[in-house]
C-alpha atoms as a PDB file:
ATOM      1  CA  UNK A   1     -25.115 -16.891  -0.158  1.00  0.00           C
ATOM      2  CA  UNK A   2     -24.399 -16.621   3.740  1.00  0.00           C
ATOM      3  CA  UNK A   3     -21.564 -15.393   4.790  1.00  0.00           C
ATOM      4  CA  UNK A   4     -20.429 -18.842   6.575  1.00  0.00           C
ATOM      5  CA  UNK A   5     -20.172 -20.026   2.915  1.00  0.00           C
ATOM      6  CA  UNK A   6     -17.819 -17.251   1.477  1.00  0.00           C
ATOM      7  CA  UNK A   7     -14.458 -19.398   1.083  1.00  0.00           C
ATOM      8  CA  UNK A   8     -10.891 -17.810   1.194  1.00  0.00           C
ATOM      9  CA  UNK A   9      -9.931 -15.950  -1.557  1.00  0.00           C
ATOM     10  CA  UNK A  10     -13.288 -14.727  -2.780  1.00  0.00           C
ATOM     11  CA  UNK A  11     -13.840 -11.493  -3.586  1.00  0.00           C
ATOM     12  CA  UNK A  12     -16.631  -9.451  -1.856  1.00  0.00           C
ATOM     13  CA  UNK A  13     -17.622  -6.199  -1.092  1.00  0.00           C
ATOM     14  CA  UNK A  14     -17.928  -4.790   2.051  1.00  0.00           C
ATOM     15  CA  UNK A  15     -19.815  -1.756   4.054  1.00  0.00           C
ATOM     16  CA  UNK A  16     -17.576  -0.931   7.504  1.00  0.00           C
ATOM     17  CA  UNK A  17     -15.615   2.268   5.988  1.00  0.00           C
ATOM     18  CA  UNK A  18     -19.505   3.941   5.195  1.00  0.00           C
ATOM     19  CA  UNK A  19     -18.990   3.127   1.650  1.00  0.00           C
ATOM     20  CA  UNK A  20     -18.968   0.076   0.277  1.00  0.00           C
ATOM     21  CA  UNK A  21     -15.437  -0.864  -0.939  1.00  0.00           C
ATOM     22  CA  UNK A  22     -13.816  -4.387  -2.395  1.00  0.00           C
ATOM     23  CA  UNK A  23     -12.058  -6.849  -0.355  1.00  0.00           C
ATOM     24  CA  UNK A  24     -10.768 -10.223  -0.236  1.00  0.00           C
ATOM     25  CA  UNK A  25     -11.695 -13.328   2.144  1.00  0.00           C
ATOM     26  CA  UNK A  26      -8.421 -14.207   3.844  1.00  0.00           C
ATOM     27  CA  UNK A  27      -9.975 -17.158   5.828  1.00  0.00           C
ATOM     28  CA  UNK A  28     -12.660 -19.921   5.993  1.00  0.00           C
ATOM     29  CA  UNK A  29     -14.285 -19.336   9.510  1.00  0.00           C
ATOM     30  CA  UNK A  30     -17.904 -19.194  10.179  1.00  0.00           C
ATOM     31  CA  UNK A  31     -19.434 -16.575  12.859  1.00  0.00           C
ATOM     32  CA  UNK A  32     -19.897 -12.872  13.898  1.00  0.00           C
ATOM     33  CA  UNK A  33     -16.355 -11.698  12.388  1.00  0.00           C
ATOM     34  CA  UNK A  34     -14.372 -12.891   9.449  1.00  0.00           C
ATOM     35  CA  UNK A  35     -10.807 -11.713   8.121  1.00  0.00           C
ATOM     36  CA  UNK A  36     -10.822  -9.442   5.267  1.00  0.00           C
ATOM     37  CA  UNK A  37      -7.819  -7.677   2.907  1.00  0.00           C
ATOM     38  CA  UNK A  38     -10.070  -4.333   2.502  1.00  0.00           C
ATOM     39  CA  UNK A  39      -9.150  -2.195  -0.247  1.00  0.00           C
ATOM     40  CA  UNK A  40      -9.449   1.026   1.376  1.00  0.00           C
ATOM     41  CA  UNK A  41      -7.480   3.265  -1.372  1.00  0.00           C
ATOM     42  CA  UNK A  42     -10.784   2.898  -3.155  1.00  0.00           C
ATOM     43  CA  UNK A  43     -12.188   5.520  -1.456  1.00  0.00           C
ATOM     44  CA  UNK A  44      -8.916   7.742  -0.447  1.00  0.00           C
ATOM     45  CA  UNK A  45      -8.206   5.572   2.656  1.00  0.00           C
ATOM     46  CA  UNK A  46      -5.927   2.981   3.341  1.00  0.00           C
ATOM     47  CA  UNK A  47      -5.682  -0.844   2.015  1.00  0.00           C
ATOM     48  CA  UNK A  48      -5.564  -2.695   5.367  1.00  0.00           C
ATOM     49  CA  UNK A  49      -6.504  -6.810   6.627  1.00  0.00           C
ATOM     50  CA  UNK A  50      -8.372  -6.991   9.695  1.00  0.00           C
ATOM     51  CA  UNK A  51     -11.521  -8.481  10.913  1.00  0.00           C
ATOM     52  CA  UNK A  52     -15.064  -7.393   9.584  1.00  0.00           C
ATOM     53  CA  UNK A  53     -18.361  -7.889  11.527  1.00  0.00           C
ATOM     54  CA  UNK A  54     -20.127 -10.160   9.227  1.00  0.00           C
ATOM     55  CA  UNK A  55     -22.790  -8.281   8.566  1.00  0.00           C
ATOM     56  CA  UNK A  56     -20.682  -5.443   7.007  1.00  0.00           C
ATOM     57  CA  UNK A  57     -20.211  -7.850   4.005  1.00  0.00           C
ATOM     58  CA  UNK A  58     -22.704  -6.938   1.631  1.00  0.00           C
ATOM     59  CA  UNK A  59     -22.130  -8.744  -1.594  1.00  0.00           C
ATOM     60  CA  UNK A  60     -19.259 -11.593  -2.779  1.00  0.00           C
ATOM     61  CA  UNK A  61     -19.027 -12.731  -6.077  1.00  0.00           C
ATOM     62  CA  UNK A  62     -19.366 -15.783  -7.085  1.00  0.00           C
ATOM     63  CA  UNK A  63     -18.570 -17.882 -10.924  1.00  0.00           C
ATOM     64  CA  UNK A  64     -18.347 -13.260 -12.214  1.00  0.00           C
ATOM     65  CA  UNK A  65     -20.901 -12.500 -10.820  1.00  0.00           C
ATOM     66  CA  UNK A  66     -22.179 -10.329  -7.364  1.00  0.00           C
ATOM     67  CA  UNK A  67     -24.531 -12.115  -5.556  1.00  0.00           C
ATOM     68  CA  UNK A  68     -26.154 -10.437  -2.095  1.00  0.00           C
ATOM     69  CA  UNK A  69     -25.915 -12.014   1.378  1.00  0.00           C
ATOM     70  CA  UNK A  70     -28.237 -13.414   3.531  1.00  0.00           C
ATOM     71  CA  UNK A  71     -27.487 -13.229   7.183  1.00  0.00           C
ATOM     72  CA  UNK A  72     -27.793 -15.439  10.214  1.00  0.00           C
ATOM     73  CA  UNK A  73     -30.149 -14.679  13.142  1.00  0.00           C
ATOM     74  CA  UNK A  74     -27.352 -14.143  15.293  1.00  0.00           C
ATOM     75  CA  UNK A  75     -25.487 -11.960  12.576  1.00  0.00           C
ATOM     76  CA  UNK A  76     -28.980  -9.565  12.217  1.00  0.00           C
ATOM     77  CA  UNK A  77     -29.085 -10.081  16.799  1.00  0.00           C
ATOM     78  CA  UNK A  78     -25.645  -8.082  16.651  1.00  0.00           C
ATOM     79  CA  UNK A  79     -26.021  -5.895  14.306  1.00  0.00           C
ATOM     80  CA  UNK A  80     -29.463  -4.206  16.371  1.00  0.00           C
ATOM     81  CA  UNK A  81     -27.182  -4.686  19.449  1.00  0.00           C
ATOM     82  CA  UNK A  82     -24.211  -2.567  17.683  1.00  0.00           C
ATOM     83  CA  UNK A  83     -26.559   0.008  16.035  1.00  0.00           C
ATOM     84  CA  UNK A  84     -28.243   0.717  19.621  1.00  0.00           C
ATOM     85  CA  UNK A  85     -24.907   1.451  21.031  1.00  0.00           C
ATOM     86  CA  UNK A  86     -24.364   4.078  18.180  1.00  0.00           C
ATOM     87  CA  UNK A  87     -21.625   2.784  16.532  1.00  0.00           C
END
């Protein structure tokens, strides 16, 4: 599934904190960034909503079960750009 197609409310998980950690889709944009309720306190830090770079979001799960993302051109472009700066 591409991230463009995750729909608010689904669950997925994501990879910003370092490790990955649950979340839930809070809107139905498409792009570089979408809005995410991450669940933090699954690795000792806090729950928080914010936005997520796209290609943080690793997996979302769809009808039980975790399916793996495929990212757009531009999505992959940043990501090289973002890793290059060090971040």
């Amino acid at each position: 599934m591409k991230t463009n197609d995750i729909k608010k409310g689904m669950n997925i998980k994501t990879g910003q904190l370092g490790t990955p950690v649950s979340g839930i889709m809070l809107d139905n944009l498409r792009g570089n960034t979408r809005l995410v309720d991450v669940k933090g306190s699954e690795v000792g830090l806090f729950d928080e909503m914010g936005s997520v770079y796209a290609h943080d979001i690793l997996m979302v799960e769809v009808d039980g079960e975790w399916q793996e993302i495929e990212y757009t051109e531009a999505q992959l472009k940043l990501k090289k750009q973002i890793s290059a700066m060090g971040w």
